[in-house]
Protein backbone atom coordinates (compact mmCIF):
# COMPACT_ATOMS: atom_id res chain seq x y z
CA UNK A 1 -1.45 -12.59 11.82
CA UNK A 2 2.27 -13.45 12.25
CA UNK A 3 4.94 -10.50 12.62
CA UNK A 4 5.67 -10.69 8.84
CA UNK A 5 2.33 -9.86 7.72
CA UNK A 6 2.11 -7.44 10.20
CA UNK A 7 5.40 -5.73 8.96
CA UNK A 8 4.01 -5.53 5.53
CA UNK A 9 0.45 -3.68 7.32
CA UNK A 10 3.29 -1.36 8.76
CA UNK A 11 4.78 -1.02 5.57
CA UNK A 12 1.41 -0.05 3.94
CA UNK A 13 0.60 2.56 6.34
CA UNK A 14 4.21 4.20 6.10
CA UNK A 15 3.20 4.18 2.21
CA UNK A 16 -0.09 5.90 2.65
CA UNK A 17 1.93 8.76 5.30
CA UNK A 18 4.45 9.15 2.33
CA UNK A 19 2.02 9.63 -0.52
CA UNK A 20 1.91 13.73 -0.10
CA UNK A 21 5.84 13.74 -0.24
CA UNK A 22 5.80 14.28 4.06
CA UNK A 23 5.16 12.38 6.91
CA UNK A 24 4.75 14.40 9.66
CA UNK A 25 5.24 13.62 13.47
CA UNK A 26 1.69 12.98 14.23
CA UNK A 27 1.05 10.17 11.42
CA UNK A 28 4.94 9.08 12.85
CA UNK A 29 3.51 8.71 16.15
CA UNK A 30 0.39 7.21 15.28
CA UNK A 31 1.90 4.27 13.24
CA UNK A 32 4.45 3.86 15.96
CA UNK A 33 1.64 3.59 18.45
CA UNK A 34 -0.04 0.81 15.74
CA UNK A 35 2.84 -1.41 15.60
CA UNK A 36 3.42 -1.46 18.79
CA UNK A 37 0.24 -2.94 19.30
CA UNK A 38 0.85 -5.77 16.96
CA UNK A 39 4.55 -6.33 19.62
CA UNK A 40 7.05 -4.48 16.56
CA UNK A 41 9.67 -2.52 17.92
CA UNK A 42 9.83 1.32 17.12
CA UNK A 43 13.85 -0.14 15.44
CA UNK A 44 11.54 -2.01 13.29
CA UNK A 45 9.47 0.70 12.42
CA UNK A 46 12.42 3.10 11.43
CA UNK A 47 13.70 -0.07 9.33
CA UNK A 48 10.81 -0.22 7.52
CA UNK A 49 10.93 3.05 6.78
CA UNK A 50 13.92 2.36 4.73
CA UNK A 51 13.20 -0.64 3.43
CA UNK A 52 9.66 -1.15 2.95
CA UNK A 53 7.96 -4.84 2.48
CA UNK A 54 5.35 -5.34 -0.56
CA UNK A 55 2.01 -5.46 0.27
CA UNK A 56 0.38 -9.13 2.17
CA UNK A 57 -3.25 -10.22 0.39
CA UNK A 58 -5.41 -9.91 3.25
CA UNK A 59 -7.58 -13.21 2.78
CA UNK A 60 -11.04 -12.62 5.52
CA UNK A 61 -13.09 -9.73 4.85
CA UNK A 62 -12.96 -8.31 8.56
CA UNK A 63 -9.15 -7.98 7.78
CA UNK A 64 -9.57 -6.08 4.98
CA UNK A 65 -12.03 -4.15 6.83
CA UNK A 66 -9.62 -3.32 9.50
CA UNK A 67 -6.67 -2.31 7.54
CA UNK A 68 -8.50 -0.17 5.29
CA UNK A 69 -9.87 1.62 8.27
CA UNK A 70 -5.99 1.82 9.89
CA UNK A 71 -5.05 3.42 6.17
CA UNK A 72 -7.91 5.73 6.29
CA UNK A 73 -6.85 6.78 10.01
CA UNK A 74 -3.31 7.36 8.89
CA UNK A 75 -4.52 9.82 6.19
CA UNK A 76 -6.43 11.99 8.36
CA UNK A 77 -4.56 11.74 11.73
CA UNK A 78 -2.98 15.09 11.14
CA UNK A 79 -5.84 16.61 9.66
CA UNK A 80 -4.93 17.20 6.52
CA UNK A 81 -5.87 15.30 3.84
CA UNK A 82 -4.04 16.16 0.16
CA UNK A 83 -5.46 14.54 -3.07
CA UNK A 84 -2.40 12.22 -3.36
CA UNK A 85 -3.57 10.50 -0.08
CA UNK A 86 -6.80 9.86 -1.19
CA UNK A 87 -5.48 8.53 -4.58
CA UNK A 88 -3.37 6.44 -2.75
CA UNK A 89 -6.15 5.10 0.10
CA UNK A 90 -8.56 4.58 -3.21
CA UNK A 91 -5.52 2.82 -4.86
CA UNK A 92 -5.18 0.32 -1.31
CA UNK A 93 -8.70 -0.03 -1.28
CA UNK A 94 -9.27 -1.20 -4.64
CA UNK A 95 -6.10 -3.83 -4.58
CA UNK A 96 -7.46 -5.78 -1.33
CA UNK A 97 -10.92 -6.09 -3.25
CA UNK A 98 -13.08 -3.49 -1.42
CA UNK A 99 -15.53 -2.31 -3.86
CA UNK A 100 -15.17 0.96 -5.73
CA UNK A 101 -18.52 2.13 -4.14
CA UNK A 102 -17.37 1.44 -0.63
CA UNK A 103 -14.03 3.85 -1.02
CA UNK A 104 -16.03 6.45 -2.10
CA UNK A 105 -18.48 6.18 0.44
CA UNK A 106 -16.65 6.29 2.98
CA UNK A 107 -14.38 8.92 1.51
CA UNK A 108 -17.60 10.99 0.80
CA UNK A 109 -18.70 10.09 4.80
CA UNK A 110 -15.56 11.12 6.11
CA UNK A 111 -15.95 14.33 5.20
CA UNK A 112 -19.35 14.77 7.34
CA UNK A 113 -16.92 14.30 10.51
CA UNK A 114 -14.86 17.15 12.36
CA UNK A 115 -12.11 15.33 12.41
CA UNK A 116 -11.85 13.29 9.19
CA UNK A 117 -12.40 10.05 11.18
CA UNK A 118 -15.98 7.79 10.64
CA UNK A 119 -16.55 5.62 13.94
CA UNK A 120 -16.24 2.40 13.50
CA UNK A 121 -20.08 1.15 13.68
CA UNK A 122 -20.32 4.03 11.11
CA UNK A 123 -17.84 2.27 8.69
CA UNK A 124 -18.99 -1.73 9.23
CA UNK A 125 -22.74 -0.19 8.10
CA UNK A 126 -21.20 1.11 4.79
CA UNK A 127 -19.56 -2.04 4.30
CA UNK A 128 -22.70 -4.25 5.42
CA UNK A 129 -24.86 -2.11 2.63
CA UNK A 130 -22.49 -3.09 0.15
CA UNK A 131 -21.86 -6.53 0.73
CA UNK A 132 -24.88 -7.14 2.29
């Protein structure tokens, strides 16, 4: 993906962080660490901050796949997870085409988990039972 798509992933995730009014330090650090990966500067990240870009139409199913599970690692990164998050993470969901049933699957499955977070292997199987 080039570096503008990958701003507008960044700018998505800082949207999800915001949706309970607060981002706090660990979902700051967490995205920081994210964009990082994808060679965007921690100047970029506080820019987007201010000025976010619009969602990118993800176009292969594995990238859908992958940013929904970035969004959903956002939301419970600091281990609390408030009503407005998940509203917003449904909302995400719904607007790159992942089935309804899928969200709440794996919004229902998260919850089985200490810490919020389904494994990955656990998360393709939801999606393979659904698409599959």
């Amino acid at each position: 993906m080039d570096k503008f798509g990958n701003k507008a992933l960044i700018s998505d995730l800082i949207a999800l962080a915001r949706a309970d009014e607060k981002v706090t330090e660990v979902e700051y650090d967490f995205i920081i660490r994210l964009a990082e990966r994808m060679r965007i500067s921690s100047a970029e990240v506080k820019e987007l901050f201010e000025n976010p870009l619009p969602s990118k139409p993800l176009l292969t199913e594995l990238e859908r796949i992958t940013h929904f599970y970035k969004l959903v690692l956002v939301m419970n990164v600091d281990k609390e997870t408030h009503e407005k998050e998940i509203v917003a993470v449904r909302n995400f969901g719904l607007k790159m085409g992942i089935r309804p049933g899928v969200v709440d699957q794996i919004l229902l499955r998260m919850e089985e988990y200490e810490d919020k977070i389904i494994p990955s292997e656990e998360l393709l199987k939801i999606f393979q039972t659904y698409y599959n």
